[in-house]
Every structure is written in structure tokens, then in C-alpha cells.
N, C-alpha and C. Protein backbone atom coordinates (compact mmCIF):
# COMPACT_ATOMS: atom_id res chain seq x y z
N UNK A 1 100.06 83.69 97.37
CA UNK A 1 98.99 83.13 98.17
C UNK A 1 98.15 82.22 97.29
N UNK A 2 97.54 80.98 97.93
CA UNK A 2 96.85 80.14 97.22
C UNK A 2 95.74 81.04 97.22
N UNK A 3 95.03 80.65 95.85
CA UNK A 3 93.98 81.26 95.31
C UNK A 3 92.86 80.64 95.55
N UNK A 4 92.74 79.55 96.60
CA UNK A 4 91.81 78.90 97.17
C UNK A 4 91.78 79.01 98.83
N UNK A 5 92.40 80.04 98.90
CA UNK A 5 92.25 80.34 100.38
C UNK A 5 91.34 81.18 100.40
N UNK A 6 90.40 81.68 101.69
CA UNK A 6 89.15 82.10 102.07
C UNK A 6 89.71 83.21 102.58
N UNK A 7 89.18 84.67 101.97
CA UNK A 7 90.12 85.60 103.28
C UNK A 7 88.86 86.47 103.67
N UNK A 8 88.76 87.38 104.46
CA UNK A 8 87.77 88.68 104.84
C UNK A 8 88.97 89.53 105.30
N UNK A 9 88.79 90.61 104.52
CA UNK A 9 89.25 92.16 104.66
C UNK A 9 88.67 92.84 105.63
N UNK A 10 88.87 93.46 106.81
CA UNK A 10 88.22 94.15 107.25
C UNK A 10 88.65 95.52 107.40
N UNK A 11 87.51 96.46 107.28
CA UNK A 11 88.00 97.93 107.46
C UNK A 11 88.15 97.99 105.70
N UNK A 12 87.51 97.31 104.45
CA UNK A 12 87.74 97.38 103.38
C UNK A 12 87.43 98.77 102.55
N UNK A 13 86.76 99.36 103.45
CA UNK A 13 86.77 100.45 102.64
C UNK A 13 87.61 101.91 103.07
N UNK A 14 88.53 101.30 103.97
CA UNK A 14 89.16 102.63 105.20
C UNK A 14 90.33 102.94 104.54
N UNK A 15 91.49 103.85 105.04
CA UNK A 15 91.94 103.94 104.14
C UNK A 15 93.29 103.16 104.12
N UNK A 16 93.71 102.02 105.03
CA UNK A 16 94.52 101.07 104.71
C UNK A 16 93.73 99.95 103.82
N UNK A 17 93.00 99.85 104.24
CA UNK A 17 91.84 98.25 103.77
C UNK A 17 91.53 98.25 102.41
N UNK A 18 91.13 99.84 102.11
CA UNK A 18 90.63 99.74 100.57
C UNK A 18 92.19 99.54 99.69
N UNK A 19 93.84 99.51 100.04
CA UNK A 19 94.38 99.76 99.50
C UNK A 19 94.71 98.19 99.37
N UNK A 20 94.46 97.42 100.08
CA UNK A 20 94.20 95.73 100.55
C UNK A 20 93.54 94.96 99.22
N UNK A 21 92.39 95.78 99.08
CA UNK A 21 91.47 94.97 98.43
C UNK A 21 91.82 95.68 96.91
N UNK A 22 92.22 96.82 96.92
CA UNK A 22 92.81 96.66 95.61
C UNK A 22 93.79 95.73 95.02
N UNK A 23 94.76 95.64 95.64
CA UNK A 23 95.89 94.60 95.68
C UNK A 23 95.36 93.45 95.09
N UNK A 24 94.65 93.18 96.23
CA UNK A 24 93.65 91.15 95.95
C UNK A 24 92.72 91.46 94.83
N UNK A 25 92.22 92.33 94.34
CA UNK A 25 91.60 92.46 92.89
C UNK A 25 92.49 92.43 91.97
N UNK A 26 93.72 93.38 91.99
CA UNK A 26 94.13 93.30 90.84
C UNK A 26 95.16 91.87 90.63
N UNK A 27 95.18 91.44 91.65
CA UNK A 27 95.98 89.79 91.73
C UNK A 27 94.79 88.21 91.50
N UNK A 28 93.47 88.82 91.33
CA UNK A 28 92.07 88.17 91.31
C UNK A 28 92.62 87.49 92.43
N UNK A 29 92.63 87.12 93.54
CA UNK A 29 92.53 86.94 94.66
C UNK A 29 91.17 87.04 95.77
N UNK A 30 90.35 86.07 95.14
CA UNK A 30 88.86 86.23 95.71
C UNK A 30 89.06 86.92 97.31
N UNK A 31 87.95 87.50 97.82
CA UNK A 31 87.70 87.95 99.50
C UNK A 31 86.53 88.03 99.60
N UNK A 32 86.46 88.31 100.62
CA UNK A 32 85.06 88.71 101.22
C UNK A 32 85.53 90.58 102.34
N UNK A 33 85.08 91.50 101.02
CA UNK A 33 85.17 92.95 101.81
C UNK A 33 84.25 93.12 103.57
N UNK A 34 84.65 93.46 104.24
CA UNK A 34 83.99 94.14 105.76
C UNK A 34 84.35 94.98 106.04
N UNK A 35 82.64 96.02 105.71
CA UNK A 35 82.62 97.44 106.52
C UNK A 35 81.40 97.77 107.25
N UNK A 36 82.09 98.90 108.23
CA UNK A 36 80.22 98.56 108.45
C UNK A 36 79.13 98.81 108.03
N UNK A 37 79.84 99.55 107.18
CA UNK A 37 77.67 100.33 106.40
C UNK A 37 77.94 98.88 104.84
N UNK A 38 76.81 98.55 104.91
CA UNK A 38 76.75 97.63 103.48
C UNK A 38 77.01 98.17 102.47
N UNK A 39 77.80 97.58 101.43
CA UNK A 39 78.50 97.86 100.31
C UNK A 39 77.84 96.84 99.60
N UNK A 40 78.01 96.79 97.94
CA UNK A 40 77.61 96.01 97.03
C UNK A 40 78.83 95.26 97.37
N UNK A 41 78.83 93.66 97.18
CA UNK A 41 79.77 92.59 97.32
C UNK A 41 80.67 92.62 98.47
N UNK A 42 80.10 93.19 99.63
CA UNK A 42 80.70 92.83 100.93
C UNK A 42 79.78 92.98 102.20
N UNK A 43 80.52 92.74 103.31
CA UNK A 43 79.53 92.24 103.92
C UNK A 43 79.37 93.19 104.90
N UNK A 44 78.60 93.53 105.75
CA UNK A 44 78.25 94.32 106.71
C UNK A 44 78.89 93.88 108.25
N UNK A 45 79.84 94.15 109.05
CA UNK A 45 80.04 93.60 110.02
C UNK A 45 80.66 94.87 111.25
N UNK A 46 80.28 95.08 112.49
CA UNK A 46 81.22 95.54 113.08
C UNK A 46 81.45 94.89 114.37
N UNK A 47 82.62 95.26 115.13
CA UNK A 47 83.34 95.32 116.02
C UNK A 47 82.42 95.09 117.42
N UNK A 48 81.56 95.55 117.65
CA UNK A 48 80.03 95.54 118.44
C UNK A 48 79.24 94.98 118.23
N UNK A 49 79.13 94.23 117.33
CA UNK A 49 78.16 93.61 117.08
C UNK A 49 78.67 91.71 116.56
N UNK A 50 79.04 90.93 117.73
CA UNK A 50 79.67 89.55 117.49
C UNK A 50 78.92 88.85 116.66
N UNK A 51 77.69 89.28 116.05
CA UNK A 51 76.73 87.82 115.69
C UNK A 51 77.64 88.79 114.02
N UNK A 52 77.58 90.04 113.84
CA UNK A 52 78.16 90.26 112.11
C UNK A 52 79.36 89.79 112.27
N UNK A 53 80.00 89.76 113.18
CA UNK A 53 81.68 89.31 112.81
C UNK A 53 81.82 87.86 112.75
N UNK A 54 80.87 87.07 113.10
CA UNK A 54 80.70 85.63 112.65
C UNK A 54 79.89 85.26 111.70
N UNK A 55 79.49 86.28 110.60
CA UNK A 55 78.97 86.06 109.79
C UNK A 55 80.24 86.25 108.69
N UNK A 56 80.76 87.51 109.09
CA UNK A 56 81.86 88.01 108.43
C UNK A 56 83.15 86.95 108.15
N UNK A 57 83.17 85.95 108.99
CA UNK A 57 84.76 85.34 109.23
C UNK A 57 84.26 83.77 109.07
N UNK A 58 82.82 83.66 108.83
CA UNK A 58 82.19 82.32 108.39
C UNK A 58 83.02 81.39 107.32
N UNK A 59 83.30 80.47 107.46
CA UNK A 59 83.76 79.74 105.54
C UNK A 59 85.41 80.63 105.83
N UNK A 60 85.55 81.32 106.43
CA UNK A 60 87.12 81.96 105.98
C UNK A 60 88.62 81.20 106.63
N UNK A 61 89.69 81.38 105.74
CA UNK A 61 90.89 80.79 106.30
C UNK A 61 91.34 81.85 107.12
N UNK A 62 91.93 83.01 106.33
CA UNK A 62 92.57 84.29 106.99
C UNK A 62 91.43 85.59 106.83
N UNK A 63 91.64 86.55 107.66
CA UNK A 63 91.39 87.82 108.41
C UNK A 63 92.67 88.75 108.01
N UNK A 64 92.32 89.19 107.31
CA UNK A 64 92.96 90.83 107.68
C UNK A 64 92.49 92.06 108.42
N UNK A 65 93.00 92.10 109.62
CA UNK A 65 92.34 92.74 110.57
C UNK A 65 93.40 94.40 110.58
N UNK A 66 92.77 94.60 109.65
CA UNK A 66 92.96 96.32 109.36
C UNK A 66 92.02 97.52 110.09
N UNK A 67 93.05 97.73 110.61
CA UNK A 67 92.82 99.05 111.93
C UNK A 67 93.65 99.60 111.91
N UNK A 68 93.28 101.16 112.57
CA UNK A 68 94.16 102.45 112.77
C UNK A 68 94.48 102.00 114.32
N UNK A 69 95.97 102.44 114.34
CA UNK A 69 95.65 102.57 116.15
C UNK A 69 95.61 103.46 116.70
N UNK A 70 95.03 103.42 117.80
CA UNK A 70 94.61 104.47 118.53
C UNK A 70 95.86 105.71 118.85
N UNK A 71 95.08 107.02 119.08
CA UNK A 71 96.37 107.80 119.13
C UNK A 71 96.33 108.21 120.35
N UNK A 72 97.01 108.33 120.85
CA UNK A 72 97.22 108.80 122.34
C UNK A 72 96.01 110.22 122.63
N UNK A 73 95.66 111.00 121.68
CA UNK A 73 95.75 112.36 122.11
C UNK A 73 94.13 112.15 122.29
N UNK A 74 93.45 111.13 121.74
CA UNK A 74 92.13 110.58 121.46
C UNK A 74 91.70 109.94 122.80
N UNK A 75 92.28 109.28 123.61
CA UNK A 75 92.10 108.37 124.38
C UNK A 75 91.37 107.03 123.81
N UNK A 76 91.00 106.27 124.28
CA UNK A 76 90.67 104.68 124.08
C UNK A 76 89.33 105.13 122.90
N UNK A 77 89.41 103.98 122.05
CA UNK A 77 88.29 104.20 121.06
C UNK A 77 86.91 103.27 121.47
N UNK A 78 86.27 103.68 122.49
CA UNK A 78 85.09 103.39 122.87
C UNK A 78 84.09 104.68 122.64
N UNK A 79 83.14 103.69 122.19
CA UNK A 79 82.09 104.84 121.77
C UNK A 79 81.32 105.54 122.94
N UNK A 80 80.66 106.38 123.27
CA UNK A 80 79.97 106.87 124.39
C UNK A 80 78.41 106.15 124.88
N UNK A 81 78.68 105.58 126.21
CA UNK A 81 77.68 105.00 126.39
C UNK A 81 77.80 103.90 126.34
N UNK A 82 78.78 103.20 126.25
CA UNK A 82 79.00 101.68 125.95
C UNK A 82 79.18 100.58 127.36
N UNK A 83 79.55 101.75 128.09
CA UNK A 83 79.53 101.08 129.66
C UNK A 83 81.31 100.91 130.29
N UNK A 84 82.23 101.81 129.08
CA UNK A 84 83.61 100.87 129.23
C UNK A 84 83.98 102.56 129.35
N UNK A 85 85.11 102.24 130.90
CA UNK A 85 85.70 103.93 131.10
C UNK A 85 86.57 104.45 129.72
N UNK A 86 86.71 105.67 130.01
CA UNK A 86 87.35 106.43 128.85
C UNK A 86 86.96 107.28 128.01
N UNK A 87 85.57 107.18 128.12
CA UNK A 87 84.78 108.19 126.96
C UNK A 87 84.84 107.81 126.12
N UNK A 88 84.31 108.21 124.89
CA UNK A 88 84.41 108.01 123.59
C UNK A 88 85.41 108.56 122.33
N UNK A 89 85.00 108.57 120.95
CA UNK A 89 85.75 108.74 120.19
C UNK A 89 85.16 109.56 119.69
N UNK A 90 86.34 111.27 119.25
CA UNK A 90 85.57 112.32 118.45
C UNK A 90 85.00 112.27 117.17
């Protein structure tokens, strides 16, 4: 990968994402980390909130959009109260 490409990690500290951003560190492969609680040298963004995820993906070429998927036994990963059927997530 060009080393002048712009990327954001997301989910950088989860446990696919952090294994991401190790990779692009130990290849110095600049990023920009996204989780949602603020970390030193990344950025704060979630899923609910569109104005952080355009802060998050600002200046960037690629997205790594690192997520678990949903498991059946969970039903849909909406939080409670959000207005969207299904209930929430335990």
C-alpha cells in the first residue's frame, strides 16, 4: 500500500481492529485509529452519531470498516430506545 494514502481504522481498538492497527504500525503505515471512547492519537467517532463519522473519514482515501456481525441468537444490534424494531443489544 502507498504510504501516502489516508486510511481510518474503525473499531481500532476491538478485537479485529486493534489487530489492523498493529499491522499498519509495524509496516509505519500512517492512520487515523476510530473508537468510540477517545484514545490518545485517535479519534472519537460512532455509528450514531454522523457529524463524528465525518470527522472521522475527513482528509481520508480508505476506511476499514471493522465490525463483528451480528449473531443470530442476539437479534439486530440496535440499542434500546433508538426508535428501530428489535430491541437492543445485551
Amino acid at each position: 500500500m502507498d504510504c501516502s494514502t489516508r486510511l481510518t481504522v474503525t473499531g481500532a481498538t476491538g478485537t479485529i481492529g486493534s489487530h489492523v492497527v498493529r499491522l499498519l504500525t509495524e509496516r509505519g503505515v500512517p492512520f487515523r485509529a476510530m473508537s468510540r471512547r477517545e484514545r490518545p492519537g485517535g479519534v472519537r467517532a460512532d455509528f450514531d452519531d454522523p457529524a463524528s463519522l465525518a470527522r472521522a473519514v475527513a482528509d481520508v482515501d480508505t476506511v476499514f470498516l471493522v465490525t463483528v456481525p451480528p449473531r443470530a441468537d442476539r437479534g439486530p444490534r440496535h440499542r434500546p430506545g433508538d426508535g428501530r424494531a428489535g430491541g437492543g443489544r445485551p
